[in-house]
Protein backbone atom coordinates (compact mmCIF):
# COMPACT_ATOMS: atom_id res chain seq x y z
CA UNK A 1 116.11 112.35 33.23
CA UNK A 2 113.97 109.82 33.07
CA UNK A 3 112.14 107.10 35.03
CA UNK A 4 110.39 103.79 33.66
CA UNK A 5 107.51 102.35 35.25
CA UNK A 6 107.43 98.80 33.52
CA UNK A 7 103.55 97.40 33.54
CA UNK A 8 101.78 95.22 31.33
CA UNK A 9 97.80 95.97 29.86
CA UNK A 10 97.36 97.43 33.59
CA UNK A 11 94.99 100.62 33.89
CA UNK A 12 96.07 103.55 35.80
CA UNK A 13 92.78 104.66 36.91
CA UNK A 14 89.54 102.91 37.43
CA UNK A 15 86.85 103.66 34.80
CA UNK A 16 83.19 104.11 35.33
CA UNK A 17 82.37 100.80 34.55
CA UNK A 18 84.80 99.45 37.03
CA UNK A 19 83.27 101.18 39.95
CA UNK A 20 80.04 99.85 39.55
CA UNK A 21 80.82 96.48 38.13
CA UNK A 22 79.98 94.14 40.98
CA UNK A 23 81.93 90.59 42.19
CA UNK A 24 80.92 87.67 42.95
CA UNK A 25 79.67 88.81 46.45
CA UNK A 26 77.52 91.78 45.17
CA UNK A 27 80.32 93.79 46.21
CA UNK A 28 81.27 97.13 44.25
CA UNK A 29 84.93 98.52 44.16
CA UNK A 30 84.04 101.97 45.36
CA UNK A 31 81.93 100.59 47.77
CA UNK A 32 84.75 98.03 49.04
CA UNK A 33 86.89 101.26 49.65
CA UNK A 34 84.42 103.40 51.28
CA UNK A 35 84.23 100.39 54.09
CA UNK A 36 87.91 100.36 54.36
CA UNK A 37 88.89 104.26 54.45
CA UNK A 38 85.33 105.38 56.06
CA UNK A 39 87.00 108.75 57.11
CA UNK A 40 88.51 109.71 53.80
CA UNK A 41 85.75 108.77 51.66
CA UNK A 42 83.63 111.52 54.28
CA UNK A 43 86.65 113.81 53.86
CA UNK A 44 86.45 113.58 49.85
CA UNK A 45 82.70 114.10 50.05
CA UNK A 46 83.17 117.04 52.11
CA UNK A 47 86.07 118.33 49.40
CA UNK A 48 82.87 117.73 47.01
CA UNK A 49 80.50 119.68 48.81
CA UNK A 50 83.12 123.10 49.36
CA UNK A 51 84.10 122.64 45.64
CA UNK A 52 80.32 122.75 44.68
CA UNK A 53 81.93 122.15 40.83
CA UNK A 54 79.06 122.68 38.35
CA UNK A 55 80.59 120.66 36.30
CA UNK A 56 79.47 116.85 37.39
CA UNK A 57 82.18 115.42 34.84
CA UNK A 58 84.99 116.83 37.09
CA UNK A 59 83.25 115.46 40.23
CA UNK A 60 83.26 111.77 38.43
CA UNK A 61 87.18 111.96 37.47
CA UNK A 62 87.67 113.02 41.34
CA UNK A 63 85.76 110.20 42.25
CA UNK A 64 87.72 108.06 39.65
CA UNK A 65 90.96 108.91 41.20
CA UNK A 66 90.38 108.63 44.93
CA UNK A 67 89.18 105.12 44.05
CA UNK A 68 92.29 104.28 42.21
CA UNK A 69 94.74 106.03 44.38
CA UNK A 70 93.27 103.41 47.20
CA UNK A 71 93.15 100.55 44.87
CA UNK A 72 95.85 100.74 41.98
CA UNK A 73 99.43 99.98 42.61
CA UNK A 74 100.16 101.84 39.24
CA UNK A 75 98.34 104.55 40.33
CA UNK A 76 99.92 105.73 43.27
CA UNK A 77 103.17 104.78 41.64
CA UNK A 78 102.18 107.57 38.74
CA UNK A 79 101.56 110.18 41.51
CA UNK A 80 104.05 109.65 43.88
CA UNK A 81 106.51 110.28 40.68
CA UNK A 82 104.81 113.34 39.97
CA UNK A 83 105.21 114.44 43.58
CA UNK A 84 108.69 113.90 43.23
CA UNK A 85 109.05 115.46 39.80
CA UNK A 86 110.27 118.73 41.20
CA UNK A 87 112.76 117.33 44.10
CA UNK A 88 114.19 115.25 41.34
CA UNK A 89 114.91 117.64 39.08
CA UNK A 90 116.16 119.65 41.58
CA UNK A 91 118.65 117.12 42.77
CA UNK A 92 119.78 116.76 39.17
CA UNK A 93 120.23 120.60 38.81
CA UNK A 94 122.27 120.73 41.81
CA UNK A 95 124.54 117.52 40.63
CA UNK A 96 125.39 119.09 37.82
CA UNK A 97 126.30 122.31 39.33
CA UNK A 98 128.49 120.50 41.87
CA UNK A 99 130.24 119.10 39.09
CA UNK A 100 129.25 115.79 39.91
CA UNK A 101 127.14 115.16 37.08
């Protein structure tokens, strides 16, 4: 089984550089989303804290993804097909055993 998720030169997650790069307005990315989700950006930084990862590079491709699952269509795309991974392939395992496959 598979599934195609056409896109053209479009990243999947937000690099470093993209978080910090500022518009015309002065305006970051991350901090754009912090403004609009105020209560899950205090949520992740709580996740943060518990995790207390020694390991800053982890902490940075957290920080990566919560940006991009707020502000990539491709993104969220990619992980809601991952979270679906299982269901689907549990679907097509029951088809087939059903004969209707």
């Amino acid at each position: 089984m598979c599934v195609l998720t056409p896109y053209y030169n479009e990243d999947v997650l937000y690099s470093e550089e993209e978080l910090k790069k500022e518009n015309e307005d002065g305006i970051t990315t991350l901090f754009h989303l912090q403004k609009i989700y105020p209560e899950e950006w205090e949520n992740f930084e709580r996740r943060l804290k518990a995790a207390k990862h020694e390991n800053s590079e982890k902490d940075k491709t957290e920080l990566r993804q919560w940006v991009s699952y707020r502000g990539q269509t491709l993104s969220r795309t990619v992980r809601g097909m991952m979270y679906y991974r299982k269901a689907l392939e549990l679907q097509c395992f029951l088809d087939y055993a059903d004969g209707r496959g």
